[in-house]
Protein backbone atom coordinates (compact mmCIF):
# COMPACT_ATOMS: atom_id res chain seq x y z
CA UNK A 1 46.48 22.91 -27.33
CA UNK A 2 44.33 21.13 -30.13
CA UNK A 3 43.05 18.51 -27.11
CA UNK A 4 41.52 21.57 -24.79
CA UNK A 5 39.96 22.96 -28.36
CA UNK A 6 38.55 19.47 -29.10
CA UNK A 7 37.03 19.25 -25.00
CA UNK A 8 35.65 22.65 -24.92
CA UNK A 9 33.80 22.02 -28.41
CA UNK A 10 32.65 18.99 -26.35
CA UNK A 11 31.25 20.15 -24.03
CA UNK A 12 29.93 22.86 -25.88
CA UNK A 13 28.30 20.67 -27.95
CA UNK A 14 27.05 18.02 -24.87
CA UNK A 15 25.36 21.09 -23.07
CA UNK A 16 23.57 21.76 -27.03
CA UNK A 17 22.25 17.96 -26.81
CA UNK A 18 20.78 18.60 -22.87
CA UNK A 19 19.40 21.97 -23.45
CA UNK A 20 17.47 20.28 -26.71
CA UNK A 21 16.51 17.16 -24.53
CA UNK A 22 15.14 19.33 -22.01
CA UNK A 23 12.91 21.58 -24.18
CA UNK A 24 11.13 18.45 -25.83
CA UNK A 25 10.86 16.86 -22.22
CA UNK A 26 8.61 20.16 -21.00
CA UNK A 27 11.62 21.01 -19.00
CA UNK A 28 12.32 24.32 -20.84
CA UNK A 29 9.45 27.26 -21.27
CA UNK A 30 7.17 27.61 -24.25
CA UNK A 31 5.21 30.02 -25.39
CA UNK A 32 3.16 27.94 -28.42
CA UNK A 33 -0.53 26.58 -27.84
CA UNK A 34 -1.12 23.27 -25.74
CA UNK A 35 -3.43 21.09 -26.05
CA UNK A 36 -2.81 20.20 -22.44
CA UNK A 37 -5.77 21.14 -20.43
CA UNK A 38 -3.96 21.85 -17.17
CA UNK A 39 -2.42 25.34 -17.06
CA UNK A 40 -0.38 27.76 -14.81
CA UNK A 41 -2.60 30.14 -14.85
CA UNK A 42 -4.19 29.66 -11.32
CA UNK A 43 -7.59 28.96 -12.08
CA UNK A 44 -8.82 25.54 -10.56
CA UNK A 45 -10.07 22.57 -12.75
CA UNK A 46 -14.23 22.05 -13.26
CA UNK A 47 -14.95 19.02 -11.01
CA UNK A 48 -17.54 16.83 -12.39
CA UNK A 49 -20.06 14.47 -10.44
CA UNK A 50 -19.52 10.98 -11.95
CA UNK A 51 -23.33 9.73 -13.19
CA UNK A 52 -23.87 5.61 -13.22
CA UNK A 53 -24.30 4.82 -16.79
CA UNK A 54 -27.70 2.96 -15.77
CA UNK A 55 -28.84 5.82 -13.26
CA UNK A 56 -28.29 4.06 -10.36
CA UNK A 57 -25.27 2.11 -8.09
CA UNK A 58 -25.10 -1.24 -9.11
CA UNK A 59 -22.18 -2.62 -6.86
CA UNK A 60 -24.95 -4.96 -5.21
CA UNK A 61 -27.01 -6.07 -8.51
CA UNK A 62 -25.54 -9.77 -9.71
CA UNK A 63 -24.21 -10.54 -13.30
CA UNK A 64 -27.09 -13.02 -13.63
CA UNK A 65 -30.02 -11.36 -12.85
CA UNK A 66 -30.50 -13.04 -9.34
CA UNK A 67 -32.41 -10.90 -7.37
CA UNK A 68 -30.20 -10.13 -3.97
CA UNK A 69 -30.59 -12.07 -0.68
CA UNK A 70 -32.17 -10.23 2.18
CA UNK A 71 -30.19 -11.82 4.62
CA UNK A 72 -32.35 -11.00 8.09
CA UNK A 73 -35.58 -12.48 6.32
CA UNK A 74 -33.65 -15.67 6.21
CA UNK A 75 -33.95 -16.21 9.68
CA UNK A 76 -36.67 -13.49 11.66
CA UNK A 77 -36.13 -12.66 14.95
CA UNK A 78 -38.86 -15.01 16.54
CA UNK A 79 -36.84 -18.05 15.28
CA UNK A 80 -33.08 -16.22 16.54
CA UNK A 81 -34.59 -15.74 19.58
CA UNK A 82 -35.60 -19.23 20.06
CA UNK A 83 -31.86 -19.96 19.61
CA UNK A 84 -30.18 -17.28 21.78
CA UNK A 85 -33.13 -16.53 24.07
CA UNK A 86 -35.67 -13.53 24.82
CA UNK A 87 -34.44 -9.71 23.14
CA UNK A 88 -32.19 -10.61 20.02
CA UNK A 89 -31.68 -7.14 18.29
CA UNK A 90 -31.37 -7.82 14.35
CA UNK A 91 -29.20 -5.48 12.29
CA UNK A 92 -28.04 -5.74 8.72
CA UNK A 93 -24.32 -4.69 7.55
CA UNK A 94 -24.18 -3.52 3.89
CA UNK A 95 -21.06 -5.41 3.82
CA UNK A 96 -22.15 -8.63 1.96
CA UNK A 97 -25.15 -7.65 2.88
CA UNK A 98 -24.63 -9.42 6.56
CA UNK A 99 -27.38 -9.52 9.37
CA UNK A 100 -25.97 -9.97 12.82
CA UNK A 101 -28.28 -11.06 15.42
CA UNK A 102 -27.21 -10.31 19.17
CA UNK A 103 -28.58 -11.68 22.14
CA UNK A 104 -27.62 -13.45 25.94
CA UNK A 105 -24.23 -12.35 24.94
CA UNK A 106 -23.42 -14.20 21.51
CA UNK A 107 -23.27 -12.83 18.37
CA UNK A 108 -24.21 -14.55 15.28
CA UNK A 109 -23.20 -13.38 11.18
CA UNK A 110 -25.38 -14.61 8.63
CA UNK A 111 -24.57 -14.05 4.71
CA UNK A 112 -24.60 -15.61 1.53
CA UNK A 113 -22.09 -14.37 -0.73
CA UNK A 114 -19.94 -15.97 -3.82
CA UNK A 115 -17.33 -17.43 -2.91
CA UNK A 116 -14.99 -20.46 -3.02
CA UNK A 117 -16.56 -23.35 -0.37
CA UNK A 118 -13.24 -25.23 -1.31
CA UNK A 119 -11.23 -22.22 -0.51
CA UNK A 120 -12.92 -20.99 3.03
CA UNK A 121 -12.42 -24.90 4.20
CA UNK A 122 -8.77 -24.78 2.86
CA UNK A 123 -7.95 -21.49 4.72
CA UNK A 124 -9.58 -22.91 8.20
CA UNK A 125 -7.54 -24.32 11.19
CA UNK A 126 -9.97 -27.20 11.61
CA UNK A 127 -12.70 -28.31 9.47
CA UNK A 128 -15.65 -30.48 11.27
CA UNK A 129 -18.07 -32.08 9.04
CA UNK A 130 -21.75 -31.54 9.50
CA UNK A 131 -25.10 -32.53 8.59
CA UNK A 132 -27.84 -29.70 7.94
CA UNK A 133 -31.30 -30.93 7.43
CA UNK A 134 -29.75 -33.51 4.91
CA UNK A 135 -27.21 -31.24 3.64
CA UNK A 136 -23.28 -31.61 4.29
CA UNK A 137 -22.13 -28.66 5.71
CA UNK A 138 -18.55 -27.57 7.35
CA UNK A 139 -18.09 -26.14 11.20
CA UNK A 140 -14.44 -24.34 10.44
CA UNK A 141 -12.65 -23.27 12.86
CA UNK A 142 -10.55 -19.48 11.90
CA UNK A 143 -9.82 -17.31 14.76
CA UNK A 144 -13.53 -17.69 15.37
CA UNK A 145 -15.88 -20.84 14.67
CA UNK A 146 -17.92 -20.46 11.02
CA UNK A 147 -20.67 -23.07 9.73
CA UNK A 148 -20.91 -22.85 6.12
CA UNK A 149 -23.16 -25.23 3.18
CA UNK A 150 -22.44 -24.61 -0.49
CA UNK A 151 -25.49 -23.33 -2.10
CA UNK A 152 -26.04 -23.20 -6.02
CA UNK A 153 -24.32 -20.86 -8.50
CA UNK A 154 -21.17 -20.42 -6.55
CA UNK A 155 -22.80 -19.23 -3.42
CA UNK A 156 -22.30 -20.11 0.24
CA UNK A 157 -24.30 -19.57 3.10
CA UNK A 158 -21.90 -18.69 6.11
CA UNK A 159 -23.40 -18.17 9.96
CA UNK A 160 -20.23 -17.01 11.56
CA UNK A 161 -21.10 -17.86 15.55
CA UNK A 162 -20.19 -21.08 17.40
CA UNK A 163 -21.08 -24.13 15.86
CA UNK A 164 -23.88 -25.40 17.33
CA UNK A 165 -26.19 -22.12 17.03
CA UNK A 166 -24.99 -21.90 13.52
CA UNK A 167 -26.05 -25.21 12.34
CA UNK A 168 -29.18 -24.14 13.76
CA UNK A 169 -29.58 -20.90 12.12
CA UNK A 170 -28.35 -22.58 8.74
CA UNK A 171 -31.03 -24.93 9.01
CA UNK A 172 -33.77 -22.15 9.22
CA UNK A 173 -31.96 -20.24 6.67
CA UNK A 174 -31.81 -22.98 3.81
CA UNK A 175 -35.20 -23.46 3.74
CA UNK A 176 -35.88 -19.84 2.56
CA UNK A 177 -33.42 -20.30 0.43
């Protein structure tokens, strides 16, 4: 009879330990202050508009002070159109930024972002070597054809189109460049 004495102090004493775990977990109720600022009392939290700590988005703005590239002044639409004929229509894409020119059914992506040249010639299924004005650039081959020339500070001008139209709008790019 001592051994069913000893178990029931047991677990007596086991449901002691889990009650006490449970209170300092927030498990049990309380009725002292919080310094937690969400409450059950229904009301619904104060929703504040984040402000950019220099008054303005700066997503686009480089590290270095370079001013941004305008991609579709690096090539206007006189010169595109001389390369994919009469009624290109010139958009740009925030993304990058990115200007796509469209016209006699081709498209044609031009941007210069930061980014690895080593990396985007790694990554392509074929990699043709080019010559730009003077300048050795790559015609790489993805799911689509790319021309791309390393530029300074990391940079790399990309015309994403088939090769021959890109060298051609890479050459009319670089020179603004």
């Amino acid at each position: 009879m001592g051994i069913k004495i000893r178990y029931i102090a047991l677990l007596a004493l086991a449901a002691i330990v889990s009650a006490l775990a449970l209170s300092a977990c927030g498990g049990g109720s309380s009725t002292g202050s919080s310094t937690d600022n969400v409450t059950e009392s229904g009301s619904e939290a104060e929703v504040v508009e984040a402000a950019f700590p220099s008054g303005h988005d700066t997503d686009e703005v480089s590290v270095t002070g370079a001013k941004p590239v305008k991609p579709c002044a690096l090539v206007p639409k006189k010169k595109a159109e001389g390369i994919l004929g009469p009624n290109v229509k010139v958009s740009e894409r925030p993304q990058g930024p990115t200007c796509v020119y469209m016209g006699s059914g081709r498209e044609i992506d031009l941007v210069v972002e930061k980014t690895s040249l080593s990396a985007l010639k790694k990554e392509a299924k074929k990699v043709e070597s080019v010559t730009i004005d003077g300048r050795q650039g790559y015609c790489l081959t993805y799911q689509s054809t790319s021309v791309v020339v390393g530029l300074s500070g990391g940079r790399v001008l990309q015309v994403t189109g088939p090769c021959q139209a890109g060298v051609r709008f890479a050459s009319i790019a670089l020179k603004r460049l």
